[in-house]
PDB file of N, CA and C in Angstrom:
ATOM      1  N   UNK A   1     109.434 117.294 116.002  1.00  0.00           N
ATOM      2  CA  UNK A   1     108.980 117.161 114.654  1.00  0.00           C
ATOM      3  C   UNK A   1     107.670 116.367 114.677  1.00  0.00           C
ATOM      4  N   UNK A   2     106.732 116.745 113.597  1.00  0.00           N
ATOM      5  CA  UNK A   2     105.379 116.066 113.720  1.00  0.00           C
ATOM      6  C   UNK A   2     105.300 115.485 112.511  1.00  0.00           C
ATOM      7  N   UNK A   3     104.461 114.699 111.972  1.00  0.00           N
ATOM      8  CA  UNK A   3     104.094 113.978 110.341  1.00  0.00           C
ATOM      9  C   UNK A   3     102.833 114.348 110.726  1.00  0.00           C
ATOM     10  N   UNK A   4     102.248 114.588 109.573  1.00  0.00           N
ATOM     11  CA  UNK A   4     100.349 114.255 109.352  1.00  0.00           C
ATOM     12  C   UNK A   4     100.542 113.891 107.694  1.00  0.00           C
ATOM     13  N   UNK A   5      98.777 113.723 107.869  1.00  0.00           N
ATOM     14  CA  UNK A   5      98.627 112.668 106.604  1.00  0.00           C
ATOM     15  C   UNK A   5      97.012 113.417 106.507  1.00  0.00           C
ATOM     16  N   UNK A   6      96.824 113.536 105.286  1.00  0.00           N
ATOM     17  CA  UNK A   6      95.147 114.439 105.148  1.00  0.00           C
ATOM     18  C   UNK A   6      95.031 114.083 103.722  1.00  0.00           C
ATOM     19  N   UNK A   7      93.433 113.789 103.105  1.00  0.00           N
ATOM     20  CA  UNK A   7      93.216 113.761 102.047  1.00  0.00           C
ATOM     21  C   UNK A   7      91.610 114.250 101.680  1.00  0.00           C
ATOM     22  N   UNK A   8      91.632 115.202 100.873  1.00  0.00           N
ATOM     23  CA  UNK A   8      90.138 116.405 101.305  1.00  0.00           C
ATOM     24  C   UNK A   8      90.088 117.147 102.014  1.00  0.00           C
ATOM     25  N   UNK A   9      88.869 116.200 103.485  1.00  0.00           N
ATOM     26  CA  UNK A   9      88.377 116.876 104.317  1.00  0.00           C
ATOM     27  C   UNK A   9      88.800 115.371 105.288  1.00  0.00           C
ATOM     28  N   UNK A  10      89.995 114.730 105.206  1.00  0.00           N
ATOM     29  CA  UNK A  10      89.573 113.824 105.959  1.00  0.00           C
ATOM     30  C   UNK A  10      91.216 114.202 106.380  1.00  0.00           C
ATOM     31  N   UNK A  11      91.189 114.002 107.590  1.00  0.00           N
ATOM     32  CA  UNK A  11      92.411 114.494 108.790  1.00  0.00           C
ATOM     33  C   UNK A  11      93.077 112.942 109.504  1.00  0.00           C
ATOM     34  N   UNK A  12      94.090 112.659 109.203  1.00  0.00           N
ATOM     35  CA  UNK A  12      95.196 111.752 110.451  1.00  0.00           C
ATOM     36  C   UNK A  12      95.225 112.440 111.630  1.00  0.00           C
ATOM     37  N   UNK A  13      95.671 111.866 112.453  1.00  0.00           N
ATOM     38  CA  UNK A  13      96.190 112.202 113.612  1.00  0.00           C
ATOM     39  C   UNK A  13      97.359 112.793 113.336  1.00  0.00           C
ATOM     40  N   UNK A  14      98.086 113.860 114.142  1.00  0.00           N
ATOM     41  CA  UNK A  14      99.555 114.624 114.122  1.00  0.00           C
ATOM     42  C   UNK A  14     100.353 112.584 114.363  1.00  0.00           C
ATOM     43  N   UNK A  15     101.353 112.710 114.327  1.00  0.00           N
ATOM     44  CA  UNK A  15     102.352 111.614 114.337  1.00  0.00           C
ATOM     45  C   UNK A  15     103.440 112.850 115.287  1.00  0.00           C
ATOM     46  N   UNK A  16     103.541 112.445 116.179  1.00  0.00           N
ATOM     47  CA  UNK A  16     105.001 113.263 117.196  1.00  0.00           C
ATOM     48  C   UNK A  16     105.998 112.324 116.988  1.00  0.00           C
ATOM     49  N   UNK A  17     107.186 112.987 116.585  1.00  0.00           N
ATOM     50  CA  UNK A  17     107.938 111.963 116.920  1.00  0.00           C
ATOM     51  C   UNK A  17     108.977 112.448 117.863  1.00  0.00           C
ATOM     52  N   UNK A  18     109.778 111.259 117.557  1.00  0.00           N
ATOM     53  CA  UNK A  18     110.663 110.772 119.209  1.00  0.00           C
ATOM     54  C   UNK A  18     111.726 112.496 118.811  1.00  0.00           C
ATOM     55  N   UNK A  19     112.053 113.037 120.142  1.00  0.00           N
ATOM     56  CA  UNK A  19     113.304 114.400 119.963  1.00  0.00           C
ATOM     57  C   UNK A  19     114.814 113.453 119.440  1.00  0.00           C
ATOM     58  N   UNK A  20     115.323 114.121 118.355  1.00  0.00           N
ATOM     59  CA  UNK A  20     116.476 114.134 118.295  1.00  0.00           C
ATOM     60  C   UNK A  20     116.527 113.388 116.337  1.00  0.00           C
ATOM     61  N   UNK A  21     115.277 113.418 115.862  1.00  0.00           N
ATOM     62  CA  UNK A  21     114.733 113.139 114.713  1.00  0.00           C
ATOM     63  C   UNK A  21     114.185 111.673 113.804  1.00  0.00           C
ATOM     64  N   UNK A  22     114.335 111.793 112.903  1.00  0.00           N
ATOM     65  CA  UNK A  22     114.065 110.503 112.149  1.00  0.00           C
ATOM     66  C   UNK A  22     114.432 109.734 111.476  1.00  0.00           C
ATOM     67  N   UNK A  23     114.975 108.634 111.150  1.00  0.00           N
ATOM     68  CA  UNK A  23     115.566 107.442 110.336  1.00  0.00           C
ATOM     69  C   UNK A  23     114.670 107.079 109.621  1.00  0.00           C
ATOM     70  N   UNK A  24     115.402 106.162 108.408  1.00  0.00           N
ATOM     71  CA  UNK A  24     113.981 105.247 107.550  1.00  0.00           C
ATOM     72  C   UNK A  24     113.474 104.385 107.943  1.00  0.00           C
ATOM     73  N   UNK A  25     113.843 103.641 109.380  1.00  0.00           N
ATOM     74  CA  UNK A  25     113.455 102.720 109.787  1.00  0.00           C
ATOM     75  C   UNK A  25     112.201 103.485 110.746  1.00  0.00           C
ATOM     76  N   UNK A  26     112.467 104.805 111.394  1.00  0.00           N
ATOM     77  CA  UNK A  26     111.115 105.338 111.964  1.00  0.00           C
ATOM     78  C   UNK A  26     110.187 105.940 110.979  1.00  0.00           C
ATOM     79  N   UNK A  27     111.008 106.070 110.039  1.00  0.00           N
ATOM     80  CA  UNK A  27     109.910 106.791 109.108  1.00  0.00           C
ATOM     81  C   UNK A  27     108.614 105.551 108.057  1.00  0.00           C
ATOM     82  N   UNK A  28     109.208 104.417 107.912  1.00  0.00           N
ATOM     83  CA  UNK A  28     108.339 103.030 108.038  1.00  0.00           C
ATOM     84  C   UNK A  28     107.456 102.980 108.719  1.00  0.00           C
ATOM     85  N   UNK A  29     107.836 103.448 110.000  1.00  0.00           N
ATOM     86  CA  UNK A  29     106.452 102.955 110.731  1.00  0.00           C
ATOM     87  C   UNK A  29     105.845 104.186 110.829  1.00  0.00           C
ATOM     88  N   UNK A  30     105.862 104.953 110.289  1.00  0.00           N
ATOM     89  CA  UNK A  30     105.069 106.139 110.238  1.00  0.00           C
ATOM     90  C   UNK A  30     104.221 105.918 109.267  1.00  0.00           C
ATOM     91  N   UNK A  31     104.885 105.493 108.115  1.00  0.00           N
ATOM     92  CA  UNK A  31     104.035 105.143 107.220  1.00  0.00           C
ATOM     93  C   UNK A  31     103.267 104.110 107.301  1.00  0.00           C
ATOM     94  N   UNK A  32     103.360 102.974 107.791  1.00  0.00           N
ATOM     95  CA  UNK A  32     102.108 102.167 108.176  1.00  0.00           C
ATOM     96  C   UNK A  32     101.474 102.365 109.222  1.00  0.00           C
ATOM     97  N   UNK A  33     101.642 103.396 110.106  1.00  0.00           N
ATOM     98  CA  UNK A  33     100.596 103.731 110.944  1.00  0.00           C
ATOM     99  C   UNK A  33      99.716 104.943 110.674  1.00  0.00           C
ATOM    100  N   UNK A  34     100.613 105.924 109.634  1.00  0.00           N
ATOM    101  CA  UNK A  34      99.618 107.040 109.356  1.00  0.00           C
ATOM    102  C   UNK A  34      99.343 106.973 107.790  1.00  0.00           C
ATOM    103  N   UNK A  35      99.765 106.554 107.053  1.00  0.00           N
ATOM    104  CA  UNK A  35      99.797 106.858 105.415  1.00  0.00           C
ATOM    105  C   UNK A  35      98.594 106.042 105.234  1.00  0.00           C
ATOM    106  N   UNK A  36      99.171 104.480 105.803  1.00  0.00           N
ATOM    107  CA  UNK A  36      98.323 102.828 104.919  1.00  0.00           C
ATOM    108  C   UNK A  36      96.861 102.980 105.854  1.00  0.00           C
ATOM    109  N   UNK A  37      97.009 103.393 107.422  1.00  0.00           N
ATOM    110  CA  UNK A  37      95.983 103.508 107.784  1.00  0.00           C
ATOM    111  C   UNK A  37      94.779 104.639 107.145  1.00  0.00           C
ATOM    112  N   UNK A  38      94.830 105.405 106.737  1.00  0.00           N
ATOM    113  CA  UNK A  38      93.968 106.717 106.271  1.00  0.00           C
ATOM    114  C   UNK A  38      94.066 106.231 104.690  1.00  0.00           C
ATOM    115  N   UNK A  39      94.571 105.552 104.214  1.00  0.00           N
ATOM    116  CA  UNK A  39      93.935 104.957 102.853  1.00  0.00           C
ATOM    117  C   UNK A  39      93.061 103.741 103.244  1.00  0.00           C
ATOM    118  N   UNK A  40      93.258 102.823 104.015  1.00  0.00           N
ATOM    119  CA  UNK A  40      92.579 101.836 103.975  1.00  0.00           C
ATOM    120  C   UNK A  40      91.418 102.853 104.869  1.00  0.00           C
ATOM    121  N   UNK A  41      91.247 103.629 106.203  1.00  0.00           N
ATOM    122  CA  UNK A  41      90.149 104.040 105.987  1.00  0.00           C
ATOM    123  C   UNK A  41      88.988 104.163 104.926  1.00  0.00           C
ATOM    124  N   UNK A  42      89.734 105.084 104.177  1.00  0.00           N
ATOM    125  CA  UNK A  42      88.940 105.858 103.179  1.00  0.00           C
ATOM    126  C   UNK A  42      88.077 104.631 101.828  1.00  0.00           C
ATOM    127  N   UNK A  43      89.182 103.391 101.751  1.00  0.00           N
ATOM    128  CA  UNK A  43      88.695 102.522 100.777  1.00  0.00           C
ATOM    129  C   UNK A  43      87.502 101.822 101.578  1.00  0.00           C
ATOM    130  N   UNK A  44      87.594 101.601 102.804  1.00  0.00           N
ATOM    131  CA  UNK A  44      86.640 100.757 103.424  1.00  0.00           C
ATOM    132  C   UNK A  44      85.843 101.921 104.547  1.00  0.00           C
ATOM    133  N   UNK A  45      84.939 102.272 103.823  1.00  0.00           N
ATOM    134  CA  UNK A  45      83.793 103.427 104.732  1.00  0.00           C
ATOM    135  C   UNK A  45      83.107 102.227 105.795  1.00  0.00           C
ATOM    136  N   UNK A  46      82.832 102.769 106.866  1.00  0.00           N
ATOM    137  CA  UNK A  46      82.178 102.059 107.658  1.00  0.00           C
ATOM    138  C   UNK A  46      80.338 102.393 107.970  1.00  0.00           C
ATOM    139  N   UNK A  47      80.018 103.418 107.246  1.00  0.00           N
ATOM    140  CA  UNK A  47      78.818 103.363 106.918  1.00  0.00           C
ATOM    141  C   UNK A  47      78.522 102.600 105.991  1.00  0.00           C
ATOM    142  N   UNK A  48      77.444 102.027 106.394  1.00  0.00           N
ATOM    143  CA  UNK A  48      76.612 100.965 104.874  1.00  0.00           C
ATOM    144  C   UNK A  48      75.956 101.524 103.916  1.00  0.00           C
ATOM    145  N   UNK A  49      75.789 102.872 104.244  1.00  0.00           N
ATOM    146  CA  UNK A  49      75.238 103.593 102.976  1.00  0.00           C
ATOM    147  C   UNK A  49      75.918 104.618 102.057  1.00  0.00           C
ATOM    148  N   UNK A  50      77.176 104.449 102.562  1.00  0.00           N
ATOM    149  CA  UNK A  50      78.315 105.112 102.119  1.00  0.00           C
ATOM    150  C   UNK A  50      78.818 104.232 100.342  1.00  0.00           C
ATOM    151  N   UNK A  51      78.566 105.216  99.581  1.00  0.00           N
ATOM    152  CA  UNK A  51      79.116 104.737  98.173  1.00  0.00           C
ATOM    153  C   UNK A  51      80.488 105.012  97.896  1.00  0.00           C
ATOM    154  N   UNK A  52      81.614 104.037  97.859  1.00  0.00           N
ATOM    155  CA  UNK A  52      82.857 104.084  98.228  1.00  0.00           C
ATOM    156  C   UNK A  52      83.252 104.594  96.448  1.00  0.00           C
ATOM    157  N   UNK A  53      84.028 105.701  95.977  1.00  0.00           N
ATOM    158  CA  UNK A  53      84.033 106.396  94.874  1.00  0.00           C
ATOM    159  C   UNK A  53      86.037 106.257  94.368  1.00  0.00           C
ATOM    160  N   UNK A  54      86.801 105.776  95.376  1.00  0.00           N
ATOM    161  CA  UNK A  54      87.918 105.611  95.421  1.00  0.00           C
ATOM    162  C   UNK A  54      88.392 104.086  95.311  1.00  0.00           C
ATOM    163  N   UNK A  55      89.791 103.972  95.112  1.00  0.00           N
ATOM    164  CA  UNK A  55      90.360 103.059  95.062  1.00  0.00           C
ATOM    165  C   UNK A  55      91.750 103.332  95.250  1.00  0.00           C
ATOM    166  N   UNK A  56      92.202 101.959  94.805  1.00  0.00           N
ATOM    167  CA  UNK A  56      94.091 102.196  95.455  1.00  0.00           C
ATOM    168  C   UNK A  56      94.733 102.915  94.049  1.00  0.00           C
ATOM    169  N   UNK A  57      94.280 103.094  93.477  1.00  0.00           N
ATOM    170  CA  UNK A  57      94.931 104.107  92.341  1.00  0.00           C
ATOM    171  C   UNK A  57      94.653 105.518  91.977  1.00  0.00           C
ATOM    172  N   UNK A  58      93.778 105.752  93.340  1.00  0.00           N
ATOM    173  CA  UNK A  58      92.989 107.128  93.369  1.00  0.00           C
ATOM    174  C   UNK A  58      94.655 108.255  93.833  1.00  0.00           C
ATOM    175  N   UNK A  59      94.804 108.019  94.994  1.00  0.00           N
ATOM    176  CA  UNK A  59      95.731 108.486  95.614  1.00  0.00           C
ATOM    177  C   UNK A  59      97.472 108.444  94.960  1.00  0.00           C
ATOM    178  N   UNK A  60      97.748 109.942  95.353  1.00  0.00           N
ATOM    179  CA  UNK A  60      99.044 110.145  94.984  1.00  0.00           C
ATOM    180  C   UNK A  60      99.846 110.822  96.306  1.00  0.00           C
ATOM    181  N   UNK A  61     100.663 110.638  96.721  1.00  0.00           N
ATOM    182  CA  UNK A  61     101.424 110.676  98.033  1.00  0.00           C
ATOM    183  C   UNK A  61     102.232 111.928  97.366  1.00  0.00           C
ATOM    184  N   UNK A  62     102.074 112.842  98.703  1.00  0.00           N
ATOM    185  CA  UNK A  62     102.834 113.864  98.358  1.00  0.00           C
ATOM    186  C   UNK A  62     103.922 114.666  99.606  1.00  0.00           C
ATOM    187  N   UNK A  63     105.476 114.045  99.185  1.00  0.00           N
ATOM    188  CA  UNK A  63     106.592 114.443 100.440  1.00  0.00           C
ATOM    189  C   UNK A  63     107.383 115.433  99.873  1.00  0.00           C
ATOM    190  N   UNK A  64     107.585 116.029 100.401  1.00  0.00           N
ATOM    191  CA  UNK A  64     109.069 117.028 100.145  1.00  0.00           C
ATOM    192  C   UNK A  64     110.008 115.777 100.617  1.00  0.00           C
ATOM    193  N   UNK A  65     111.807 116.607  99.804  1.00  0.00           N
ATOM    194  CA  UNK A  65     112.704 115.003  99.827  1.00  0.00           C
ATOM    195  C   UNK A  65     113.739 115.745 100.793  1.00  0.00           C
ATOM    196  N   UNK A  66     113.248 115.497 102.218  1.00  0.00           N
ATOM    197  CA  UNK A  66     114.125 115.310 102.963  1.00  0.00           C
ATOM    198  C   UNK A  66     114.454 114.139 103.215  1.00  0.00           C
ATOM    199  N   UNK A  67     115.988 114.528 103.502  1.00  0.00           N
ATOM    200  CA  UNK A  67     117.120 113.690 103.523  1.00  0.00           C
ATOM    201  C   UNK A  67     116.486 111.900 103.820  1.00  0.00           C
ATOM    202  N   UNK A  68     115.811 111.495 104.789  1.00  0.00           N
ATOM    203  CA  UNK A  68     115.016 110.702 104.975  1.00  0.00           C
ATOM    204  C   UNK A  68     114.113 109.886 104.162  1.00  0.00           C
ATOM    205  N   UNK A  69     113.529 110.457 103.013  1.00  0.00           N
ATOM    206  CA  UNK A  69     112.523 111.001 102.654  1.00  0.00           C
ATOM    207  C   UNK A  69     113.008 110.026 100.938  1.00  0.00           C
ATOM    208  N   UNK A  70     114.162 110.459 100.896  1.00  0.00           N
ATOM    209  CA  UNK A  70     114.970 110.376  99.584  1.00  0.00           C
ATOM    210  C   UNK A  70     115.987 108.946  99.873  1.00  0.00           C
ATOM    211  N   UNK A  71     116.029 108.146 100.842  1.00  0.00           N
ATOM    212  CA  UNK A  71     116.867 106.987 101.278  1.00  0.00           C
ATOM    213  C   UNK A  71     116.491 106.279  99.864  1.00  0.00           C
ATOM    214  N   UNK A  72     117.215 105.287  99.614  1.00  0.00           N
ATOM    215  CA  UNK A  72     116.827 104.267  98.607  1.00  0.00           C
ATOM    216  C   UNK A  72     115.923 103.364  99.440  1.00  0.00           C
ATOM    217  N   UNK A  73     116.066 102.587 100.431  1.00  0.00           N
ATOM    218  CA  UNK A  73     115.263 101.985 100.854  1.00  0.00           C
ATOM    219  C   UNK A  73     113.969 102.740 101.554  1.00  0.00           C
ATOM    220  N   UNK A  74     113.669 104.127 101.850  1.00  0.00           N
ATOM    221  CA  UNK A  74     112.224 104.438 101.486  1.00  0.00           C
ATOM    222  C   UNK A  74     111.493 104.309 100.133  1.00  0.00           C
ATOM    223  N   UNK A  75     112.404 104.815  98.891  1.00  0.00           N
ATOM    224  CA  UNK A  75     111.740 104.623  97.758  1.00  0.00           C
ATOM    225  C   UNK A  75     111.666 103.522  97.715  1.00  0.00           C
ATOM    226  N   UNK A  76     112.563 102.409  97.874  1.00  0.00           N
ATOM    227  CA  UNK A  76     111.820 100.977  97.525  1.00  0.00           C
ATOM    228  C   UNK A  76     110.527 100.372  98.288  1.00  0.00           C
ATOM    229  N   UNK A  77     110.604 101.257  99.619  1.00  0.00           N
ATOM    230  CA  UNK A  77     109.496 100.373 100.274  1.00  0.00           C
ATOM    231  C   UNK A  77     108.257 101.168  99.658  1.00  0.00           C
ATOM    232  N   UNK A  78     108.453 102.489  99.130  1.00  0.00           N
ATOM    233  CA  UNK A  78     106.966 103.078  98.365  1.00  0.00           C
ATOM    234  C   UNK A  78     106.493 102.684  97.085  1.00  0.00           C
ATOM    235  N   UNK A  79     107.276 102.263  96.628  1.00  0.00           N
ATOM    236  CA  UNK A  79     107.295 101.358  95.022  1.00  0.00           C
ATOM    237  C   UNK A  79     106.787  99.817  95.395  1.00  0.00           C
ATOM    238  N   UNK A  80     107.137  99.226  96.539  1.00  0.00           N
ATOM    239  CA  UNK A  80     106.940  97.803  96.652  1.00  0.00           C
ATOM    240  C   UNK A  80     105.607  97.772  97.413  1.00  0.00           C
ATOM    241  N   UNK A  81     105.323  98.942  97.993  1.00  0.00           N
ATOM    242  CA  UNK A  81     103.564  99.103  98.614  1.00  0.00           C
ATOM    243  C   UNK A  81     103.207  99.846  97.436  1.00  0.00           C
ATOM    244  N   UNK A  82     103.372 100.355  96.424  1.00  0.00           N
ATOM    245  CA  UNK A  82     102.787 100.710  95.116  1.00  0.00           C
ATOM    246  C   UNK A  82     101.840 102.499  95.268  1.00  0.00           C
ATOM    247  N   UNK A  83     102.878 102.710  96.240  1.00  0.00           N
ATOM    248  CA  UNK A  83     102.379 104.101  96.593  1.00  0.00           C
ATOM    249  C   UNK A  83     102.952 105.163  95.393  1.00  0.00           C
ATOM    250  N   UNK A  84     101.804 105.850  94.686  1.00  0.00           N
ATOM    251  CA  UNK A  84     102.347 106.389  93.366  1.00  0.00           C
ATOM    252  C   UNK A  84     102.778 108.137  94.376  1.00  0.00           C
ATOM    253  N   UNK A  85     103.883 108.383  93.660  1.00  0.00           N
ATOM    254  CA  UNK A  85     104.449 109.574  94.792  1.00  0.00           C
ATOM    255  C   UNK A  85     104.454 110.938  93.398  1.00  0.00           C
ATOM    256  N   UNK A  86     104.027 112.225  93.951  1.00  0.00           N
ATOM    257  CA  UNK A  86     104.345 113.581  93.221  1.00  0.00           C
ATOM    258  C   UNK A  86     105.836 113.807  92.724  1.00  0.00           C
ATOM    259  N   UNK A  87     106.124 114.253  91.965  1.00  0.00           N
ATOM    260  CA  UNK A  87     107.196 114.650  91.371  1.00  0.00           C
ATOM    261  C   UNK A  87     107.357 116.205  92.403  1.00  0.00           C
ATOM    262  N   UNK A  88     108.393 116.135  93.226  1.00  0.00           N
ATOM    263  CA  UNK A  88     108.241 117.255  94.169  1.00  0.00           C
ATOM    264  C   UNK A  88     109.531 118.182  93.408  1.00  0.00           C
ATOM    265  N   UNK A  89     109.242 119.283  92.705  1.00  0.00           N
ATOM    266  CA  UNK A  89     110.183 120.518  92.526  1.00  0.00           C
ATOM    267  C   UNK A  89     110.967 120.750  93.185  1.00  0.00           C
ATOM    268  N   UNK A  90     112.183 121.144  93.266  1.00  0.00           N
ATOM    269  CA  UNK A  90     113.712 121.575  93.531  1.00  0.00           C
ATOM    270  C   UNK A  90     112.913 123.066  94.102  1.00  0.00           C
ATOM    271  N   UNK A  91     112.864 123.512  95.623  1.00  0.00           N
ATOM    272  CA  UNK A  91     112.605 124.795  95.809  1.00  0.00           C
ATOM    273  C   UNK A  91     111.443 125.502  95.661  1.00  0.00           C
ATOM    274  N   UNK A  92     110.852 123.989  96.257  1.00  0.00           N
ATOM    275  CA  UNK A  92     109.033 124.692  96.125  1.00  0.00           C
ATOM    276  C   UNK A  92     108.221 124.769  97.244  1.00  0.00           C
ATOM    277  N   UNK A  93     108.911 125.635  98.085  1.00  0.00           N
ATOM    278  CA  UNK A  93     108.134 125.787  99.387  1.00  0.00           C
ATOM    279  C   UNK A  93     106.798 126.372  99.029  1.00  0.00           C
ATOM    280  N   UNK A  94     106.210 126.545  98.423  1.00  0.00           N
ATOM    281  CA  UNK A  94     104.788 127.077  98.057  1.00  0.00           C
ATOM    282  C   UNK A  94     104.432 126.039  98.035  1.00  0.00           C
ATOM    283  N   UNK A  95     104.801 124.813  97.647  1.00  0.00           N
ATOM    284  CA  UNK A  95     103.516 123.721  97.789  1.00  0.00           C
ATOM    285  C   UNK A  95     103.234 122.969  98.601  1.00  0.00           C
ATOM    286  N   UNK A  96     103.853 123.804  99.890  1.00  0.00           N
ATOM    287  CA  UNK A  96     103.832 123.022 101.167  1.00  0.00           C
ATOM    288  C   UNK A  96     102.171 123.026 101.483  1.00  0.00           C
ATOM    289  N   UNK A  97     101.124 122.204 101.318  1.00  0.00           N
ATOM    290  CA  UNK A  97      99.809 122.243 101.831  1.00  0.00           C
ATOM    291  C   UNK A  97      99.948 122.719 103.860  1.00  0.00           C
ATOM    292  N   UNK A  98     100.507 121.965 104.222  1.00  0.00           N
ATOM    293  CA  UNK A  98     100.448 121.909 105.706  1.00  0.00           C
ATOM    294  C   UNK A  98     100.350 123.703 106.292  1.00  0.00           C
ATOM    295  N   UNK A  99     101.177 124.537 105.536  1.00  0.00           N
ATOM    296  CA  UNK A  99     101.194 125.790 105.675  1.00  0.00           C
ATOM    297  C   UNK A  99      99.720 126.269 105.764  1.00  0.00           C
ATOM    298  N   UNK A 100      99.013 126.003 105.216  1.00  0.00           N
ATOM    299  CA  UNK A 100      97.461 126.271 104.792  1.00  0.00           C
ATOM    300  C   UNK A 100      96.614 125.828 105.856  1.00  0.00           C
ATOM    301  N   UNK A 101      97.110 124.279 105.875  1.00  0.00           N
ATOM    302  CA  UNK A 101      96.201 123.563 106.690  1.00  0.00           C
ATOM    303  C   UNK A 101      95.999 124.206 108.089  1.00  0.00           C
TER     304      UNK A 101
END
């Protein structure tokens, strides 16, 4: 199983994870290594002539609710990092972006 994280034109790294799947406790650190990192990218450009047009209320996080995905203690830790999340539809494999990507 892989995670990525993309917003535009701007690409994460794939995230591999370990065979045999994922917990909320691996899925935490997924998220602070791929989610918090590629926002704080994007808020802090490292060109100096770069006009930064975003902020932390720009972004809306978007998961399908696997089992994982849907723990109470993931939603609390996305509410307590103030990550505003999509309202994901019951049976909406069409809005899988990654398919595209």
């Amino acid at each position: 199983m892989v995670w990525a994280c993309f917003a535009s034109d701007r690409l994460d790294p794939l995230v591999i994870c370990d065979e045999g799947g994922v917990g909320a406790d691996e899925y935490k650190d997924i998220l602070y290594d791929g989610l918090f990192s590629l926002v704080d990218n994007i808020l802090q450009p490292t060109e100096s002539d770069t006009i930064k047009v975003a902020n932390e209320n720009t972004f809306l996080f978007m998961q399908d609710y696997t089992s994982y995905h849907k723990v109470e203690c993931i939603l609390d830790f996305l509410v307590e990092n103030h990550v505003s999340m999509m309202e994901w539809p019951a049976q909406s494999l069409n809005l899988n972006l990654f398919e595209n990507l």
